[in-house]
PDB file of N, CA and C in Angstrom:
ATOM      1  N   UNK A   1      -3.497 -11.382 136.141  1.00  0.00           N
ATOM      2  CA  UNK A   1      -3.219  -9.981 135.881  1.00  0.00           C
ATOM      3  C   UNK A   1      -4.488  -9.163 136.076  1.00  0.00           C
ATOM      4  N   UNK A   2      -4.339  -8.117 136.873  1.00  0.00           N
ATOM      5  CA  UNK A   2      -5.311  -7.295 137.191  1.00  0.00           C
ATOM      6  C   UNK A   2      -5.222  -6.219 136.457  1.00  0.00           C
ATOM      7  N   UNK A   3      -6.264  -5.531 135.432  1.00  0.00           N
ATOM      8  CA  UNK A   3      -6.429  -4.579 135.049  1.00  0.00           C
ATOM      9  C   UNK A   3      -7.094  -2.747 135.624  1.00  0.00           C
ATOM     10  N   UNK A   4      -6.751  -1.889 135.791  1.00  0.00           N
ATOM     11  CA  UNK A   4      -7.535  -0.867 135.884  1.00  0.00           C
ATOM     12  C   UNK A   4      -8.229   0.078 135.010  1.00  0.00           C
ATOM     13  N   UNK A   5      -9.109   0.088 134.813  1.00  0.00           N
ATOM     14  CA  UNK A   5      -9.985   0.881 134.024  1.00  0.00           C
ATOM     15  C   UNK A   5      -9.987   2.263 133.982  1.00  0.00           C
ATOM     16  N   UNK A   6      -8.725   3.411 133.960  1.00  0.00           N
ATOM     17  CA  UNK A   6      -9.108   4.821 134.524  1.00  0.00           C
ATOM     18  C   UNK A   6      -9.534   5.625 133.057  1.00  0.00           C
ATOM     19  N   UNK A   7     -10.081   6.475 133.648  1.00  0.00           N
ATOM     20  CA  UNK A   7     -10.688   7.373 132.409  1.00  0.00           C
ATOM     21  C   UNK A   7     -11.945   8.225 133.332  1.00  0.00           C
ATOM     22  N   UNK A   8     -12.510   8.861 132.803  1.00  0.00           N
ATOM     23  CA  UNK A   8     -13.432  10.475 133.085  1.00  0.00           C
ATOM     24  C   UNK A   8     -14.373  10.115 133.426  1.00  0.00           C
ATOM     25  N   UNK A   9     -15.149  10.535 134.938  1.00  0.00           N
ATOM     26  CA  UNK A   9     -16.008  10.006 135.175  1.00  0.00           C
ATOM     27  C   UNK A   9     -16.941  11.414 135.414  1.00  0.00           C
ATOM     28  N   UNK A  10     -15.983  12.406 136.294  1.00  0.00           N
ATOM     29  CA  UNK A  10     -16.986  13.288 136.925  1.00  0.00           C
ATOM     30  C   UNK A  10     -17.500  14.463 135.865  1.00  0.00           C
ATOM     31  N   UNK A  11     -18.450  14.736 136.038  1.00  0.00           N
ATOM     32  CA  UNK A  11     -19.326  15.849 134.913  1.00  0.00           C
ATOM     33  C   UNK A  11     -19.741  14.937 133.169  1.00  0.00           C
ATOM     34  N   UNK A  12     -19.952  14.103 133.402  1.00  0.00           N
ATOM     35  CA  UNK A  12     -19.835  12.500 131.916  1.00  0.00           C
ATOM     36  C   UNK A  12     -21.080  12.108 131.868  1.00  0.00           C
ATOM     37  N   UNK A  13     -21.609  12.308 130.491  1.00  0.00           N
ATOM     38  CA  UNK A  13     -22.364  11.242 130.898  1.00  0.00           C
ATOM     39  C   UNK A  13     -22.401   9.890 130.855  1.00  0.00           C
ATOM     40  N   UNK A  14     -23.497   8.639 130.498  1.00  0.00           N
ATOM     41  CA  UNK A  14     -23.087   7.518 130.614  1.00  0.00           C
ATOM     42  C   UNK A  14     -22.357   7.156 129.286  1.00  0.00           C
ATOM     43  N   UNK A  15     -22.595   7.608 128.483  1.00  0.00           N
ATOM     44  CA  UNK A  15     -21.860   7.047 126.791  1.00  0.00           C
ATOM     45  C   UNK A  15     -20.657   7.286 126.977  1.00  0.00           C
ATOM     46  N   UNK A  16     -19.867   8.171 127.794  1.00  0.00           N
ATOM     47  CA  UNK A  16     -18.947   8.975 127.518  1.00  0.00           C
ATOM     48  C   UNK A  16     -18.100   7.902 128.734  1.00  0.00           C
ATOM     49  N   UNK A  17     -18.433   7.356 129.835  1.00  0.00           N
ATOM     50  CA  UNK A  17     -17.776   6.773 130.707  1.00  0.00           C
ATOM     51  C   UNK A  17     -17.965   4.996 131.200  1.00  0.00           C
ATOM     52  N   UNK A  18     -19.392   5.110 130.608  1.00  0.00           N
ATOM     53  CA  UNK A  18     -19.578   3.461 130.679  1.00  0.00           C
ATOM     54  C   UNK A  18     -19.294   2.759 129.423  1.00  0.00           C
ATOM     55  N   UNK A  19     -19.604   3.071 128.518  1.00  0.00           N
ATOM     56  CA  UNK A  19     -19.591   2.722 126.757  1.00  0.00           C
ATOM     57  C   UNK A  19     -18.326   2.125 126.987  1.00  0.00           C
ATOM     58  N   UNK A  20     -17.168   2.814 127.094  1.00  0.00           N
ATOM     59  CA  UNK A  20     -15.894   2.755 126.665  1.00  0.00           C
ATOM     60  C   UNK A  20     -15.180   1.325 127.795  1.00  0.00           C
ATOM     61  N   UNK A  21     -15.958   1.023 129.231  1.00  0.00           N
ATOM     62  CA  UNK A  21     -15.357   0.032 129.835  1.00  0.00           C
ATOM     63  C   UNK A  21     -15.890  -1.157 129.151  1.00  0.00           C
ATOM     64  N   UNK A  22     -17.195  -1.579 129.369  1.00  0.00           N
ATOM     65  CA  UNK A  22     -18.169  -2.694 129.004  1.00  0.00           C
ATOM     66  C   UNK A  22     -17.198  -3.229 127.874  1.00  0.00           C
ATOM     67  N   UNK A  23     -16.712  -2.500 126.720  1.00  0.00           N
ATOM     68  CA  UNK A  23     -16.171  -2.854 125.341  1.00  0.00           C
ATOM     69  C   UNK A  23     -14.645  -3.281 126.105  1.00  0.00           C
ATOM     70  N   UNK A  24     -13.943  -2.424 126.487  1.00  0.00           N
ATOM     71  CA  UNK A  24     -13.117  -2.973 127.361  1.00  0.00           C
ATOM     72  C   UNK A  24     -12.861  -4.312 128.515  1.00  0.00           C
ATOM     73  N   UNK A  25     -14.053  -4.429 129.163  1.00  0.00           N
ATOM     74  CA  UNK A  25     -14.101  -5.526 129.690  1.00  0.00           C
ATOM     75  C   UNK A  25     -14.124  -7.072 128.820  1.00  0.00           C
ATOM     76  N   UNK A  26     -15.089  -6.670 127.666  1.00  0.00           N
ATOM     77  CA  UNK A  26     -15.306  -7.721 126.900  1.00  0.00           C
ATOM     78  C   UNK A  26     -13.756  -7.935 125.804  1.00  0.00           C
ATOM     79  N   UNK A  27     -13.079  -6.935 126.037  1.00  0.00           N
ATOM     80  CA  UNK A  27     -12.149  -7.467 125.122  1.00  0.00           C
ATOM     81  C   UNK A  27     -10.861  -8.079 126.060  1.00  0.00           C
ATOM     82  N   UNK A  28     -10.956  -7.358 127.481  1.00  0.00           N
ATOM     83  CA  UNK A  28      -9.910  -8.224 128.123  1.00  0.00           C
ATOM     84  C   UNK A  28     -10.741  -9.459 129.189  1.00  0.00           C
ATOM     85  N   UNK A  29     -10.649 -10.157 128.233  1.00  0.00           N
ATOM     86  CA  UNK A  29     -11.660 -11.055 128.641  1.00  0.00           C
ATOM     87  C   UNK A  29     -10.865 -11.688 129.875  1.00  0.00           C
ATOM     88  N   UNK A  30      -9.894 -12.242 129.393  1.00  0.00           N
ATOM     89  CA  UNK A  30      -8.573 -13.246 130.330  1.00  0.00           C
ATOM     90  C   UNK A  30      -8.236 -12.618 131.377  1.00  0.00           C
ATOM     91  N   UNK A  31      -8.189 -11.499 131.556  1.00  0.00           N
ATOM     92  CA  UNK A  31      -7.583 -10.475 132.462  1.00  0.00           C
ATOM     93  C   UNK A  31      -8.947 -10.144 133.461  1.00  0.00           C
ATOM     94  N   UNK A  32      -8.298  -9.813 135.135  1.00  0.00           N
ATOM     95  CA  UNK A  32      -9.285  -9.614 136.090  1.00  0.00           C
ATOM     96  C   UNK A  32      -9.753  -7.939 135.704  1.00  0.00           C
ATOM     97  N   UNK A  33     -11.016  -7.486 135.612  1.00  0.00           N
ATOM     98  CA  UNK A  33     -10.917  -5.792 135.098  1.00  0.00           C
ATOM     99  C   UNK A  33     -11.320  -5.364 136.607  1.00  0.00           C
ATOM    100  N   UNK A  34     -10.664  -4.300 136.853  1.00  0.00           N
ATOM    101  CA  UNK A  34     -10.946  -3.386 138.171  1.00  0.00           C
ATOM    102  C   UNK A  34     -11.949  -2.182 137.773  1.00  0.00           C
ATOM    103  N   UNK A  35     -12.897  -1.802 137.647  1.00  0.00           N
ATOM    104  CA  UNK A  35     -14.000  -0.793 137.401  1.00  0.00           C
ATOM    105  C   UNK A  35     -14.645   0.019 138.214  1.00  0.00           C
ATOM    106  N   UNK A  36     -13.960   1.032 138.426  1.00  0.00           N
ATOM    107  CA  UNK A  36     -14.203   2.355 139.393  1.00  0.00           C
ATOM    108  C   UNK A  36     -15.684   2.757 139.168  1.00  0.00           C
ATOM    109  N   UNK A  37     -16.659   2.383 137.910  1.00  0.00           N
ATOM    110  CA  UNK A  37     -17.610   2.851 137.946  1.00  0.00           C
ATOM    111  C   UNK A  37     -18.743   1.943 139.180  1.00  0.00           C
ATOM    112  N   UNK A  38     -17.917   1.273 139.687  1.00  0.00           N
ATOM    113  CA  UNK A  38     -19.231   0.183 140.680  1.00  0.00           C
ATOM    114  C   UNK A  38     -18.865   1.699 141.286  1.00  0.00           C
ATOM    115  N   UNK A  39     -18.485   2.591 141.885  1.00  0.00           N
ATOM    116  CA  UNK A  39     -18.395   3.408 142.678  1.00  0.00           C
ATOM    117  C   UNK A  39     -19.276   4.673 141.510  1.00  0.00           C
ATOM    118  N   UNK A  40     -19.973   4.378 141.615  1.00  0.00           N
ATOM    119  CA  UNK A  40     -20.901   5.876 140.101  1.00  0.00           C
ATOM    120  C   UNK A  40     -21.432   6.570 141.186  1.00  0.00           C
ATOM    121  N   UNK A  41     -20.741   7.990 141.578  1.00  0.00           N
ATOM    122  CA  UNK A  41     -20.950   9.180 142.126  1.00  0.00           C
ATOM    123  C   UNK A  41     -21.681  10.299 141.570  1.00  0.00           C
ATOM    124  N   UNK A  42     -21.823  10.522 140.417  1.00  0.00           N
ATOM    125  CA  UNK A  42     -22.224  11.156 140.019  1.00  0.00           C
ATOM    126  C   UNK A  42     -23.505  11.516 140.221  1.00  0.00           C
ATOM    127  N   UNK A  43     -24.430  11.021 140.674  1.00  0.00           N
ATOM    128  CA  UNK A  43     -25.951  11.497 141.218  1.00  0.00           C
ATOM    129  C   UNK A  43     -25.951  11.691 142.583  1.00  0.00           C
ATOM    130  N   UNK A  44     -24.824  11.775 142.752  1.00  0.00           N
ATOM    131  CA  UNK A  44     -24.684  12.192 145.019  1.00  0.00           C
ATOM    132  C   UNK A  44     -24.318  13.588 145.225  1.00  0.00           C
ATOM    133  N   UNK A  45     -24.878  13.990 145.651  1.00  0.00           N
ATOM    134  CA  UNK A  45     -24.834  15.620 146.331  1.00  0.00           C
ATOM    135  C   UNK A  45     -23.760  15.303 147.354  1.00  0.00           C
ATOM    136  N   UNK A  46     -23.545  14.334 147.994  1.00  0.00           N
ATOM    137  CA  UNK A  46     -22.473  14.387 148.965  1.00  0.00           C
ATOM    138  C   UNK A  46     -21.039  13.162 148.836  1.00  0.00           C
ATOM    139  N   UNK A  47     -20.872  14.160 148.198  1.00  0.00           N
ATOM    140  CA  UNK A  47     -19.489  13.066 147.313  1.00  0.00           C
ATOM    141  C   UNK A  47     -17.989  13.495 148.640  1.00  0.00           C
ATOM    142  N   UNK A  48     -17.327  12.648 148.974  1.00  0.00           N
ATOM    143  CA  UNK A  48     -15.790  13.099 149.770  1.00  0.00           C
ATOM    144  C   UNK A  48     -15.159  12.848 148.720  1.00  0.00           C
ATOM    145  N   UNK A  49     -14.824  13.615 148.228  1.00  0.00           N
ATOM    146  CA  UNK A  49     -13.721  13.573 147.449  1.00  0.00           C
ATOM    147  C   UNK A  49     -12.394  12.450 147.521  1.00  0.00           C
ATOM    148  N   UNK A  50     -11.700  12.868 148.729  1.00  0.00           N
ATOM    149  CA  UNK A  50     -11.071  12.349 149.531  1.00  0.00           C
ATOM    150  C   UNK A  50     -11.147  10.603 149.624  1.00  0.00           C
ATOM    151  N   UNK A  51     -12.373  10.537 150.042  1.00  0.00           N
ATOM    152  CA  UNK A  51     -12.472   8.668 149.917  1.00  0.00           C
ATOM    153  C   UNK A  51     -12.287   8.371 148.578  1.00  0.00           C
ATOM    154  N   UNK A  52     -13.207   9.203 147.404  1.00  0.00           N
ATOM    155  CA  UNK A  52     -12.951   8.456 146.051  1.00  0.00           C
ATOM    156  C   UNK A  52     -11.658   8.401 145.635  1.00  0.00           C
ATOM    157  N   UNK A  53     -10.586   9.524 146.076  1.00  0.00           N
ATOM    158  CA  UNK A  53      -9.276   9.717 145.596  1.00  0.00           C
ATOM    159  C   UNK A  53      -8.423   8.406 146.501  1.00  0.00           C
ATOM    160  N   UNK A  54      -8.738   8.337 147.821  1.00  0.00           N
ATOM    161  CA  UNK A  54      -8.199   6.996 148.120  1.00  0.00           C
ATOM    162  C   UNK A  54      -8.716   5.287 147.648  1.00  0.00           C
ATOM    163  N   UNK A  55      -9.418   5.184 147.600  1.00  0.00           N
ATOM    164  CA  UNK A  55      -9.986   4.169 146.816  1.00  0.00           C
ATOM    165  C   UNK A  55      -9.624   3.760 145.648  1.00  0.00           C
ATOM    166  N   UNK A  56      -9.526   5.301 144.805  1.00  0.00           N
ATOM    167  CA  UNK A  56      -9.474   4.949 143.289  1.00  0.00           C
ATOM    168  C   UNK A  56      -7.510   3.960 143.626  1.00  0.00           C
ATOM    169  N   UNK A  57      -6.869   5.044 144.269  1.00  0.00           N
ATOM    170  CA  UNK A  57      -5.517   4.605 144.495  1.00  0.00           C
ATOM    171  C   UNK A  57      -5.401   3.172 145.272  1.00  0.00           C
ATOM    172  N   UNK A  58      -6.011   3.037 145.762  1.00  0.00           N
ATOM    173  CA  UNK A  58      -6.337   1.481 146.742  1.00  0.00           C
ATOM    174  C   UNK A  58      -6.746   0.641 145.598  1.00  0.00           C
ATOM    175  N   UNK A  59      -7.097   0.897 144.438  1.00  0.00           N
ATOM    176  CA  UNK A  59      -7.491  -0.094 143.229  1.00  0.00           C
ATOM    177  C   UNK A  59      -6.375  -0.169 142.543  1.00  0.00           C
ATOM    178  N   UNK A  60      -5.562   0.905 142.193  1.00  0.00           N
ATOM    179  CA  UNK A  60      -4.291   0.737 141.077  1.00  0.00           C
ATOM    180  C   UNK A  60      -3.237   0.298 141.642  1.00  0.00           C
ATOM    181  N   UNK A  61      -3.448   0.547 143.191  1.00  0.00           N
ATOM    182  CA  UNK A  61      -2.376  -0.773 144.018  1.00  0.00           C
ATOM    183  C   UNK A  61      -2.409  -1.610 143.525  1.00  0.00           C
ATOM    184  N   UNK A  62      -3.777  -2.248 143.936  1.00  0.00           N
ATOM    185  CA  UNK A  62      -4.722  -3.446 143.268  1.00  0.00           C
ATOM    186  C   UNK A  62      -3.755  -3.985 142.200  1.00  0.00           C
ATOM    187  N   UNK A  63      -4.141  -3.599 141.353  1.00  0.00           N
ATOM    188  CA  UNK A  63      -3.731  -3.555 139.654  1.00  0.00           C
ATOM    189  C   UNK A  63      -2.241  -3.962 139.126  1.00  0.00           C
ATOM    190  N   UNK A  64      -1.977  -4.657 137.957  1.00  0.00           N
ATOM    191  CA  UNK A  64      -1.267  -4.436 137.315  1.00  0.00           C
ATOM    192  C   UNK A  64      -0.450  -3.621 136.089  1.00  0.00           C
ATOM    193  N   UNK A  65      -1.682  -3.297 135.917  1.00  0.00           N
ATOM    194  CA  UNK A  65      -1.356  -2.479 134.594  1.00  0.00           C
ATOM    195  C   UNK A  65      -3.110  -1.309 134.640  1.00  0.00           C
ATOM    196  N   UNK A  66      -2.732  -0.290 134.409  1.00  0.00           N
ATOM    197  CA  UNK A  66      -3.482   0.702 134.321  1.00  0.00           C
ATOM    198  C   UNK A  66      -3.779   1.002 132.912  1.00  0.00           C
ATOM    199  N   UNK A  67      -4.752   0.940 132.330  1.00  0.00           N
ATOM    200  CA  UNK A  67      -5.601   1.220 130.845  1.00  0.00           C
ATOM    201  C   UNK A  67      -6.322   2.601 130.788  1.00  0.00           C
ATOM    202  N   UNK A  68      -5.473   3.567 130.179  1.00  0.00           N
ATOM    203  CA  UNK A  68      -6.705   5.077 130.555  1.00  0.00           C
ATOM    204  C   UNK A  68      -7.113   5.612 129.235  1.00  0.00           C
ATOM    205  N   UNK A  69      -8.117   5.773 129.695  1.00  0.00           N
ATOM    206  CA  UNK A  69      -8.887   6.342 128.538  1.00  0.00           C
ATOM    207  C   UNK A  69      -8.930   7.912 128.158  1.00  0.00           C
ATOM    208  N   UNK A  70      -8.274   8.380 127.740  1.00  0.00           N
ATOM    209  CA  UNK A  70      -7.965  10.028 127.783  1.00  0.00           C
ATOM    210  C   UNK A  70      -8.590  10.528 126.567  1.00  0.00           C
ATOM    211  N   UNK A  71      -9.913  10.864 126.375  1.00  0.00           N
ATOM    212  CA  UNK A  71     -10.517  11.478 125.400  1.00  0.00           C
ATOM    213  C   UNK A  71     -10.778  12.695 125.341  1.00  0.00           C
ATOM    214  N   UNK A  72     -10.675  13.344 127.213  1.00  0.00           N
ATOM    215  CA  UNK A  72     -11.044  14.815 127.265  1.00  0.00           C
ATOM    216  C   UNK A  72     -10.337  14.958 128.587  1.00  0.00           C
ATOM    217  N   UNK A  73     -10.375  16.089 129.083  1.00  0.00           N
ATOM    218  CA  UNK A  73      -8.989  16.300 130.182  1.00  0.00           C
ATOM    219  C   UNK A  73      -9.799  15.670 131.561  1.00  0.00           C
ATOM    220  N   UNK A  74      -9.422  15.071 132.073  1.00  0.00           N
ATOM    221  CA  UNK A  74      -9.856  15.063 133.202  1.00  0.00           C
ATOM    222  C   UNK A  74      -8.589  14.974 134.841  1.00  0.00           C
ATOM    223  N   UNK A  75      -8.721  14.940 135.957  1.00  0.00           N
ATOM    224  CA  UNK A  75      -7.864  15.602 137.037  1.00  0.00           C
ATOM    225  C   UNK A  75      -7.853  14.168 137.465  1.00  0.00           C
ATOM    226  N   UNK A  76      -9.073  13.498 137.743  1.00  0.00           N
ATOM    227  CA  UNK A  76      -9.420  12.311 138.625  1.00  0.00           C
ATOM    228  C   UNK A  76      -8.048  11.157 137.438  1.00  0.00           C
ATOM    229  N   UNK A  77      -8.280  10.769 136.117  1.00  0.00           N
ATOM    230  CA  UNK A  77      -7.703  10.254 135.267  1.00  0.00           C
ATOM    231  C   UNK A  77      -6.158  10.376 135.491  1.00  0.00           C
ATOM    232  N   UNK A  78      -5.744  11.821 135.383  1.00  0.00           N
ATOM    233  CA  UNK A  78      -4.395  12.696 135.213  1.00  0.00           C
ATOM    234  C   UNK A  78      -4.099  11.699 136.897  1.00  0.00           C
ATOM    235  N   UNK A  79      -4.492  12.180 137.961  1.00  0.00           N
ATOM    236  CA  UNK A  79      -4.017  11.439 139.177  1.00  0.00           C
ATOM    237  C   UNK A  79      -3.790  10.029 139.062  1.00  0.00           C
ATOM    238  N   UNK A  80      -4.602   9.192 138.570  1.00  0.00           N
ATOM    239  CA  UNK A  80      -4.671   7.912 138.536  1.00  0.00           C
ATOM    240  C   UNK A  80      -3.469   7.192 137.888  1.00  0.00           C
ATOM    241  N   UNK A  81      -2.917   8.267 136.288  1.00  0.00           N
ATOM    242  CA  UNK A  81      -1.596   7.621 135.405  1.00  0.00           C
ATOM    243  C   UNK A  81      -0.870   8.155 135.866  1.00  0.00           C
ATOM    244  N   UNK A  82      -0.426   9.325 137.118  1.00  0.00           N
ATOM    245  CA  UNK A  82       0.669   9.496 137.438  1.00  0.00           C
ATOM    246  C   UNK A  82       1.420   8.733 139.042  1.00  0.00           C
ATOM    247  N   UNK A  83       0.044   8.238 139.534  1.00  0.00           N
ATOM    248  CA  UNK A  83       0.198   7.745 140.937  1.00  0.00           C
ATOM    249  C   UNK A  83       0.677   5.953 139.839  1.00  0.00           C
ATOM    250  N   UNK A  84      -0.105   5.830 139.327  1.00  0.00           N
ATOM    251  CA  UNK A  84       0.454   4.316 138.462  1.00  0.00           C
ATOM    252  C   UNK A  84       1.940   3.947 137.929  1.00  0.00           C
ATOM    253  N   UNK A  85       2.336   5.200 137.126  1.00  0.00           N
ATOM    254  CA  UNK A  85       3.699   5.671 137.046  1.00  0.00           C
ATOM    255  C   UNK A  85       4.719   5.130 138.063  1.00  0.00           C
ATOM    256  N   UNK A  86       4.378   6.445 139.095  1.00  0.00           N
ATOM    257  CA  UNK A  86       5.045   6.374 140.019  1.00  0.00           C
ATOM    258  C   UNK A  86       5.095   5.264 140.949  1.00  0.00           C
ATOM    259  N   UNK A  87       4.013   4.412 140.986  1.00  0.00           N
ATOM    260  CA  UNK A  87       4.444   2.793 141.715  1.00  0.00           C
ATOM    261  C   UNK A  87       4.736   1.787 140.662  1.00  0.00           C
ATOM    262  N   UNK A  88       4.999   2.147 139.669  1.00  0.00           N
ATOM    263  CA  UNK A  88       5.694   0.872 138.764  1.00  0.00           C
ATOM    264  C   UNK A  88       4.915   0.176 137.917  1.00  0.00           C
ATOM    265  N   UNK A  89       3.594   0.800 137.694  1.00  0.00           N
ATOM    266  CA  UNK A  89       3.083  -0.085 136.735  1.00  0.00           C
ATOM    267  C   UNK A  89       2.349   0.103 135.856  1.00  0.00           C
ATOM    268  N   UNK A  90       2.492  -1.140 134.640  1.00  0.00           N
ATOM    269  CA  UNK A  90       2.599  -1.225 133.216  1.00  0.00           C
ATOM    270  C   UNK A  90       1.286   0.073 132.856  1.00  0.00           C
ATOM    271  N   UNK A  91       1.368   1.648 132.280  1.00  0.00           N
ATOM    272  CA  UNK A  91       0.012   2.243 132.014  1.00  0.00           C
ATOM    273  C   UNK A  91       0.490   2.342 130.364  1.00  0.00           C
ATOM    274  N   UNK A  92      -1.185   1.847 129.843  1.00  0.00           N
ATOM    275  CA  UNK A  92      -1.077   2.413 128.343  1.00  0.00           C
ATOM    276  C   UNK A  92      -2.412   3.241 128.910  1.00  0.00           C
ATOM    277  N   UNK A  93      -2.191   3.970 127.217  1.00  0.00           N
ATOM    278  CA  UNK A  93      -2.959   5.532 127.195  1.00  0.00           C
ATOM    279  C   UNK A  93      -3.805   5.385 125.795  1.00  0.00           C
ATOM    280  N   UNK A  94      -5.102   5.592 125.863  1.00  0.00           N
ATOM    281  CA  UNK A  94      -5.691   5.496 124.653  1.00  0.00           C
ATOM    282  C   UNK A  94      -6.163   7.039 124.755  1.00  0.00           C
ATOM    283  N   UNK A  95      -6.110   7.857 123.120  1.00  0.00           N
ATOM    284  CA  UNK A  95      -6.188   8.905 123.273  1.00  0.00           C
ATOM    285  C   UNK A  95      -7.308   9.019 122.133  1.00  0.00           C
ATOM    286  N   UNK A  96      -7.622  10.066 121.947  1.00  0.00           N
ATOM    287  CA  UNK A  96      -9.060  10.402 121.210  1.00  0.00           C
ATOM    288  C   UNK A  96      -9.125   9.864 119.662  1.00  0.00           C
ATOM    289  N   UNK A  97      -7.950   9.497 119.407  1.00  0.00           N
ATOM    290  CA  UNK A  97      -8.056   9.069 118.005  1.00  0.00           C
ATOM    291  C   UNK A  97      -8.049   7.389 118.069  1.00  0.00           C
ATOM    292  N   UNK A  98      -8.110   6.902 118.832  1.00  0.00           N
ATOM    293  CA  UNK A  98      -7.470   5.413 119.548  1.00  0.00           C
ATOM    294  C   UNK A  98      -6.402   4.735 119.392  1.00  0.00           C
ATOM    295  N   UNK A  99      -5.215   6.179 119.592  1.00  0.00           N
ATOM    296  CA  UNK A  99      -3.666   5.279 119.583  1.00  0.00           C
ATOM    297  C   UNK A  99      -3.837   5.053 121.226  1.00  0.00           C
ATOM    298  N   UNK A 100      -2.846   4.169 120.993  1.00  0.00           N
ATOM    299  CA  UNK A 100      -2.372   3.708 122.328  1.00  0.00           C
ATOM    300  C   UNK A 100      -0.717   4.112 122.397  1.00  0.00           C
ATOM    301  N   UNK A 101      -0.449   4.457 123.751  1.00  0.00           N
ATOM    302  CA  UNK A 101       1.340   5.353 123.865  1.00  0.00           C
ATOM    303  C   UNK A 101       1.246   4.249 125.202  1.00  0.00           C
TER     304      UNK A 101
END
């Protein structure tokens, strides 16, 4: 079972977007984790949008089940649980208080 890691990357800093996988990784230990941050854009002046938005989706193909981390609004996140949705697979939602829906 392949996991995806989505949650807020762009305008974040590192506490806010790495903190929350690492703990994640270590708790799905058994499970393969997919981690969009090997792709850390955030110090590039020349970001395509475009590739990261295909990629990120070329990973939740990937994936079985999508894990998002929704603590503050983000667009990149919002795309990721609705493209997951819409191909069929398993997304939980952790939200700022740490329920999971």
């Amino acid at each position: 079972m392949k996991v995806y890691l989505a949650g807020p990357i762009f305008q974040c800093e590192d506490h806010e977007c790495i903190n929350w996988r690492e703990e994640a990784k270590k708790s799905l230990g058994k499970f393969e984790v997919i981690d969009p941050m090997v792709r850390d854009y955030r110090g590039s002046t020349d970001r395509d949008f475009n590739e990261i938005v295909e990629k990120d989706k070329a990973e939740v193909n990937a994936s079985d089940i999508l894990l998002a981390y929704c603590t503050k609004p983000s667009v990149g996140t919002s795309m990721e649980v609705l493209y997951a949705w819409e191909n069929r697979k398993k997304v939980y939602v952790i939200t700022e208080n740490n329920e999971i829906s």
